[in-house]
N, C-alpha and C. Protein backbone atom coordinates (compact mmCIF):
# COMPACT_ATOMS: atom_id res chain seq x y z
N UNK A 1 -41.14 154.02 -57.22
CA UNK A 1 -41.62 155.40 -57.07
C UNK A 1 -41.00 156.24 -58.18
N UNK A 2 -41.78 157.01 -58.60
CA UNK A 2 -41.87 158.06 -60.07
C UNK A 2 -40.87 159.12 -58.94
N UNK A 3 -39.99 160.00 -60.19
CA UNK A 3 -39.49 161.32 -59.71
C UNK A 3 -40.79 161.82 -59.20
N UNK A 4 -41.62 162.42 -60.14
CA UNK A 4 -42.66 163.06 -59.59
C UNK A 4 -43.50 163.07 -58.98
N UNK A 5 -43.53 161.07 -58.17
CA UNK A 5 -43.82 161.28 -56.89
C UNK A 5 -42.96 161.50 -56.04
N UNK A 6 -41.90 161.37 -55.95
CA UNK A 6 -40.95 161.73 -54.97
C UNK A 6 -41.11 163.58 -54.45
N UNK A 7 -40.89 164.37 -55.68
CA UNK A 7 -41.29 165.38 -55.85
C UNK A 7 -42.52 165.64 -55.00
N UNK A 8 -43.76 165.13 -55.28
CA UNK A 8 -45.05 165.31 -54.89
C UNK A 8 -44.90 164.84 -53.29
N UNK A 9 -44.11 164.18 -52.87
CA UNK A 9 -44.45 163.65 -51.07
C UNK A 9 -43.09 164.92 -50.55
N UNK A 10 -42.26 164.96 -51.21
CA UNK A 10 -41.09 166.35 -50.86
C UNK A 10 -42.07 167.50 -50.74
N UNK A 11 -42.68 167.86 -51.26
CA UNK A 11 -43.60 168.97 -51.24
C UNK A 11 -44.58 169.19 -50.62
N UNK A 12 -45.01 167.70 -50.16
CA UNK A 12 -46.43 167.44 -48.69
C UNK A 12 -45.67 167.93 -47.78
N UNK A 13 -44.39 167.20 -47.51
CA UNK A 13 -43.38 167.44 -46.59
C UNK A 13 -43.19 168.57 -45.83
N UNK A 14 -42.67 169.05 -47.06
CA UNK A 14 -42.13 170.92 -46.88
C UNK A 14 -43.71 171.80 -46.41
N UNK A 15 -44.39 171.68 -46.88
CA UNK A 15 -46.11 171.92 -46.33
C UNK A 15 -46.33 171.47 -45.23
N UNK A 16 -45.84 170.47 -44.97
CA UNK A 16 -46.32 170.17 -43.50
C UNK A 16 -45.33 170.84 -42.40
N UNK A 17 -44.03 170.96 -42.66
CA UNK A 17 -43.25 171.53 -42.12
C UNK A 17 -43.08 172.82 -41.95
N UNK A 18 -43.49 173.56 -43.02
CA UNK A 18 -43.86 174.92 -43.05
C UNK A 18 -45.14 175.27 -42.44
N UNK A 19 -46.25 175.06 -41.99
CA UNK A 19 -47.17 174.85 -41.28
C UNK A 19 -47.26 174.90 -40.02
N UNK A 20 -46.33 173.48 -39.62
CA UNK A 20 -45.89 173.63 -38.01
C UNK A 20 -45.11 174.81 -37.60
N UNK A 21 -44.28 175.22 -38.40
CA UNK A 21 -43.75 176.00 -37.96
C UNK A 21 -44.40 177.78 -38.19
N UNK A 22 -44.98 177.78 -38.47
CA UNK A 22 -45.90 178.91 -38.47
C UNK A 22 -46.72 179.22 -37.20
N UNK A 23 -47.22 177.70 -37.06
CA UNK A 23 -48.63 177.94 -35.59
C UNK A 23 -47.64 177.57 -34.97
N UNK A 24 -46.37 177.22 -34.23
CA UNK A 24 -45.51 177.38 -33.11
C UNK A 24 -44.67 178.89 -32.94
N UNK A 25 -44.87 179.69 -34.18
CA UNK A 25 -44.49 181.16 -34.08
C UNK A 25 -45.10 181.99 -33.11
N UNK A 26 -44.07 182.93 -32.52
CA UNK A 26 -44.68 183.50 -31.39
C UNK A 26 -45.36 184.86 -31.77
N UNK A 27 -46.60 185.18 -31.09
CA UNK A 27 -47.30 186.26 -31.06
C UNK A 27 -47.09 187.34 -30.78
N UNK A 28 -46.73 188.62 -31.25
CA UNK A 28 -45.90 189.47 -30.43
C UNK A 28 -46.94 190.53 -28.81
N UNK A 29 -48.33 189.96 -29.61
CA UNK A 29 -49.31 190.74 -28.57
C UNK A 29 -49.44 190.14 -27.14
N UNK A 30 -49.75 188.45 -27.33
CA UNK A 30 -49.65 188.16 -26.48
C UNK A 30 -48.09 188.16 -25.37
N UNK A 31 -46.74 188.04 -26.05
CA UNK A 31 -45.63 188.36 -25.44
C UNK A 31 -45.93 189.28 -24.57
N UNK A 32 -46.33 190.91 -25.47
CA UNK A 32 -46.57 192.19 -24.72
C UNK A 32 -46.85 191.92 -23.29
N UNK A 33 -48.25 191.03 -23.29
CA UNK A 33 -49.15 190.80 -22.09
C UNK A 33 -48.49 190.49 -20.86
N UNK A 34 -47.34 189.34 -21.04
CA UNK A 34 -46.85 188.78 -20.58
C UNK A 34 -45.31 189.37 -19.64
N UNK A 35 -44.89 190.23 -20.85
CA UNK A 35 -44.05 190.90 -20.87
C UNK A 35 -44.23 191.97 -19.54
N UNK A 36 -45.04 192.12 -19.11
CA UNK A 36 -45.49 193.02 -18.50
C UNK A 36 -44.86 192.42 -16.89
N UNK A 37 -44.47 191.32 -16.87
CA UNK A 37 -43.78 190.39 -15.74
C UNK A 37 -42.03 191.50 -15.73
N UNK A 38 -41.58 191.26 -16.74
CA UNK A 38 -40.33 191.90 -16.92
C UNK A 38 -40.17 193.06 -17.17
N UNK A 39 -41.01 194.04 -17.03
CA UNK A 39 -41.05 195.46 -17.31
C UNK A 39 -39.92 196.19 -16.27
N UNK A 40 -39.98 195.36 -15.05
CA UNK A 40 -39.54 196.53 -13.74
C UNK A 40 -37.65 196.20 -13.90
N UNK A 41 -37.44 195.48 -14.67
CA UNK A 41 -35.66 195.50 -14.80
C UNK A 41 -35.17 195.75 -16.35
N UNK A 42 -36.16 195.08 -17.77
CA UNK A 42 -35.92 195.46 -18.70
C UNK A 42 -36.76 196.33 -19.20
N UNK A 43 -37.91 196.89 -18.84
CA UNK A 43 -38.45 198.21 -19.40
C UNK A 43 -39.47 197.68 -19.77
N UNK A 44 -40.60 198.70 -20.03
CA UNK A 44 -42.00 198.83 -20.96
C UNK A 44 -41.56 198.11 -22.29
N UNK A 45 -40.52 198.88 -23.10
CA UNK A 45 -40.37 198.66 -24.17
C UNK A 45 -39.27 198.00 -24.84
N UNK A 46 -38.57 197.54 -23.54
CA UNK A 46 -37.16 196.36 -23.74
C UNK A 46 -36.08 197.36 -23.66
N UNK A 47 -36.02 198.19 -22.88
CA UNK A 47 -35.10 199.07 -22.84
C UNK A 47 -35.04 199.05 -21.30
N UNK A 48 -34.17 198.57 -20.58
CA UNK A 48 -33.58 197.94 -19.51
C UNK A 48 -33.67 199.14 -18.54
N UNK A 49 -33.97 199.35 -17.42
CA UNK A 49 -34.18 200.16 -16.31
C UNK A 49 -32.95 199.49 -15.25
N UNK A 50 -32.51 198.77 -15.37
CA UNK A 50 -31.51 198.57 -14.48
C UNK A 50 -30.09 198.45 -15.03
N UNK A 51 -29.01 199.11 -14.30
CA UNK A 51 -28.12 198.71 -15.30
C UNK A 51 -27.03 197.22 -15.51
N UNK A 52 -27.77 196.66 -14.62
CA UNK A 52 -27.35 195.00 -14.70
C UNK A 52 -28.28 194.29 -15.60
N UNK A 53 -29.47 194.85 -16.00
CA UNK A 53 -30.03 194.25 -16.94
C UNK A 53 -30.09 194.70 -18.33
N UNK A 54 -30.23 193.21 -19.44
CA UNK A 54 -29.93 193.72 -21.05
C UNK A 54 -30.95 194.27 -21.49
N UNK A 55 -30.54 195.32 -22.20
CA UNK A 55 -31.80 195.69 -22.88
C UNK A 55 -32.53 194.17 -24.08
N UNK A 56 -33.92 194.45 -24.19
CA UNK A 56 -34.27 192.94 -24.81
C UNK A 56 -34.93 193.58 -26.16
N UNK A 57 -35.08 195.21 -26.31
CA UNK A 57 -35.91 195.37 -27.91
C UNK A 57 -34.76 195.35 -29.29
N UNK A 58 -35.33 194.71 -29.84
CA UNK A 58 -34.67 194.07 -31.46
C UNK A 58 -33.82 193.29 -31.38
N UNK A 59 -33.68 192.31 -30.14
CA UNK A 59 -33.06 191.40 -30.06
C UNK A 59 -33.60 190.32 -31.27
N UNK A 60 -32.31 189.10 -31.68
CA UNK A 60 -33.04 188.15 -32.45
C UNK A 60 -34.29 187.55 -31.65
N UNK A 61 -35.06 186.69 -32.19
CA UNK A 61 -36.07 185.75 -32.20
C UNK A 61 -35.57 184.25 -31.52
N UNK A 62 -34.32 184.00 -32.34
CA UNK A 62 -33.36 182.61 -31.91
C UNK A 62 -32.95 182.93 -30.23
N UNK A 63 -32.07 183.97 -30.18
CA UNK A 63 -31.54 184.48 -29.01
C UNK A 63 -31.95 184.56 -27.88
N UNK A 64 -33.52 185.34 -27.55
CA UNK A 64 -34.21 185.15 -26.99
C UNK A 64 -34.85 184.13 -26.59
N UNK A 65 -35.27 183.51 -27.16
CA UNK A 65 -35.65 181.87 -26.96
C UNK A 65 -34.69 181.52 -26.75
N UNK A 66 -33.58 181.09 -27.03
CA UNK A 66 -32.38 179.79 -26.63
C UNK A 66 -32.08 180.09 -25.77
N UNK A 67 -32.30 181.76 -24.98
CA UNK A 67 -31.39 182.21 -23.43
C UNK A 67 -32.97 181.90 -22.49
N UNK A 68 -33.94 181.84 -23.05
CA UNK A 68 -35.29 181.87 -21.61
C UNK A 68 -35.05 180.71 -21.62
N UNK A 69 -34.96 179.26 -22.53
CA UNK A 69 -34.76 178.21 -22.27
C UNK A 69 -33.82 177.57 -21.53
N UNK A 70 -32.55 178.48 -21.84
CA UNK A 70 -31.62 177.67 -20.69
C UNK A 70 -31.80 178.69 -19.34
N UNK A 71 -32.21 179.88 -18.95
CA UNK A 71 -32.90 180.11 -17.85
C UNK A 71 -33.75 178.89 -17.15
N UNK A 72 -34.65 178.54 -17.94
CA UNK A 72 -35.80 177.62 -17.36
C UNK A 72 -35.06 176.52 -17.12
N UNK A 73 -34.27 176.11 -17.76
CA UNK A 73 -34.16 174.40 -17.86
C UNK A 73 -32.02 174.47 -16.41
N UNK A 74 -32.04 175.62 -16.09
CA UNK A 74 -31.21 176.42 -15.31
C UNK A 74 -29.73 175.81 -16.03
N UNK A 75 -29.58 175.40 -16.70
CA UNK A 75 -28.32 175.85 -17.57
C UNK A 75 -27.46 177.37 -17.72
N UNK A 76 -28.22 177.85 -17.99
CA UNK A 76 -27.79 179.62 -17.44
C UNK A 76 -28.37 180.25 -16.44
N UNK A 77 -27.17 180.38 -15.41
CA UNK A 77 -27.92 180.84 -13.90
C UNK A 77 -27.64 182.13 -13.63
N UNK A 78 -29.26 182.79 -13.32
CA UNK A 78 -29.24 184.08 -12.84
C UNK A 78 -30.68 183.81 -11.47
N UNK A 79 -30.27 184.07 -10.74
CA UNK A 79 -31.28 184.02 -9.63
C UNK A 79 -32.50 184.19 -10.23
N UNK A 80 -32.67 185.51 -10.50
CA UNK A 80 -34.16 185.98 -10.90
C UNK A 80 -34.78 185.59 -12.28
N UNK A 81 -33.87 185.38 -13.38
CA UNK A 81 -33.97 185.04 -14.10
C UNK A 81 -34.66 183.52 -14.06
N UNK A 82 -33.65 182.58 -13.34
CA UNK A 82 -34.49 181.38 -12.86
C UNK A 82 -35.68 181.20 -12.57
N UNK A 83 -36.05 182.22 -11.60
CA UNK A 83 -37.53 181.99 -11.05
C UNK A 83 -38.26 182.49 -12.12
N UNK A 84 -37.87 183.85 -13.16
CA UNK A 84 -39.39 184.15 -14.11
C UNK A 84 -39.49 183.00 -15.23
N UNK A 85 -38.08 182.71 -15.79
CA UNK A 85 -38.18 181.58 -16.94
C UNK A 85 -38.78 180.28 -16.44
N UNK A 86 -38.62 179.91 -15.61
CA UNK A 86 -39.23 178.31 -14.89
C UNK A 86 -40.69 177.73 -15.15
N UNK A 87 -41.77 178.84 -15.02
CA UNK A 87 -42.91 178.37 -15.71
C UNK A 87 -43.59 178.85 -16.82
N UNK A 88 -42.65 179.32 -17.50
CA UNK A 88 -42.56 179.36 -18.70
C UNK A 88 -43.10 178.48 -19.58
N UNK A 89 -43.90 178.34 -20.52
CA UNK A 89 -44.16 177.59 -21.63
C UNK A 89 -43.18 177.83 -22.69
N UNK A 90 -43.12 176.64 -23.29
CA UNK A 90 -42.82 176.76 -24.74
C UNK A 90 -43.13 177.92 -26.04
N UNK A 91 -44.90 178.13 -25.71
CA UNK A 91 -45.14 178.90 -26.72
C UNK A 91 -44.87 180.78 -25.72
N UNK A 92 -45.13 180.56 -24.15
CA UNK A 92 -44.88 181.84 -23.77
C UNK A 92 -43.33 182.34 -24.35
N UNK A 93 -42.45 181.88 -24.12
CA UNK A 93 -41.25 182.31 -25.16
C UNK A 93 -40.76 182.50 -26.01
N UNK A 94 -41.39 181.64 -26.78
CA UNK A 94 -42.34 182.07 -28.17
C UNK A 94 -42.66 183.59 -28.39
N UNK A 95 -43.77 183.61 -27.42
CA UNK A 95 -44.33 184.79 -27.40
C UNK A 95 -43.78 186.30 -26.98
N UNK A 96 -42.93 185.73 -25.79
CA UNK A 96 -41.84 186.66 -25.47
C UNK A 96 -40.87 187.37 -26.68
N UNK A 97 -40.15 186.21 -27.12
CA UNK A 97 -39.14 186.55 -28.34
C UNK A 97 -39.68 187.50 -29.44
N UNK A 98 -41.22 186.94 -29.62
CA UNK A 98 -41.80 187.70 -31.11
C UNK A 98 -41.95 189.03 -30.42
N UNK A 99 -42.25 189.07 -29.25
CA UNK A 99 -42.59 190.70 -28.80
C UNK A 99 -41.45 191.78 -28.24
N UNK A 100 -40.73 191.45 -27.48
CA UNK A 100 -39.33 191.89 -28.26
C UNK A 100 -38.31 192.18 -29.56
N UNK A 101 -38.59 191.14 -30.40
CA UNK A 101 -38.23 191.35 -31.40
C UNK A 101 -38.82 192.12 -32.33
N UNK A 102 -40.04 192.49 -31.90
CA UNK A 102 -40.84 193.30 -33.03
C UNK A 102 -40.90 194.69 -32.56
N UNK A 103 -39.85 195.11 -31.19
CA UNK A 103 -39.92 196.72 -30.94
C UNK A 103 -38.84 197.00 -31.52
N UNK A 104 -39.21 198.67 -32.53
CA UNK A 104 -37.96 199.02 -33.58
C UNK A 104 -37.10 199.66 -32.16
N UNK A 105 -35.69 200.04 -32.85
CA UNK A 105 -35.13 200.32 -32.26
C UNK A 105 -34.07 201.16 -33.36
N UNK A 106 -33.52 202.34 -32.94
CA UNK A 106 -32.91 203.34 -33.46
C UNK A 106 -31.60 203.52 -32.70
N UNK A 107 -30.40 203.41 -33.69
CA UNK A 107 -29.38 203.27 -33.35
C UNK A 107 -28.49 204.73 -33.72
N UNK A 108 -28.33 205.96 -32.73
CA UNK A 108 -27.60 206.93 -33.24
C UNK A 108 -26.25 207.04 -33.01
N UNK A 109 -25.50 207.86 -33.94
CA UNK A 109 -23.78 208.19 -33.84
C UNK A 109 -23.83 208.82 -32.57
């Protein structure tokens, strides 16, 4: 094998990998939709109505996902939390994370 095929299948690679990971990116509209499950403890707009609960707008993308997952998979136990993360999809948290993460948020002195 030539450098420049090596080069040339590194670069299918990275294309194919960059790809998948694009269409497994979460939607922030559909989140919204969804979102609408968690409104009554973290808010319309991820701004928490209870004060035991986190606020969730401009949270990371990683964060969000790695905490609904161990909700679901009950590694991190919160009663209620358990029951909304549990039938959860993959891409709904997805979708969750992108829609949270995409409400600005303003931080004053």
């Amino acid at each position: 094998m030539k450098i420049s095929d090596s080069l040339c299948w590194s670069f299918v690679w990275l294309l194919a990998v960059g790809t998948s990971a694009a269409q497994a990116a979460g939607n922030p509209k559909a989140g919204q939709a969804i979102a609408s499950q968690c409104a009554a403890c973290h808010g319309v707009k991820g701004l928490a109505t209870l004060p035991s609960a986190p606020n969730l707008a401009g949270q990371s993308l990683q964060y969000l996902d790695e905490q609904l997952k161990l909700y679901r998979s009950g590694k991190r136990q919160n009663e209620t939390m358990v029951l909304m993360a549990k039938p959860l999809t993959d891409q709904q948290i997805e979708d969750l994370a992108a829609w949270y993460n995409s409400i600005p948020i303003q931080i004053a002195p």
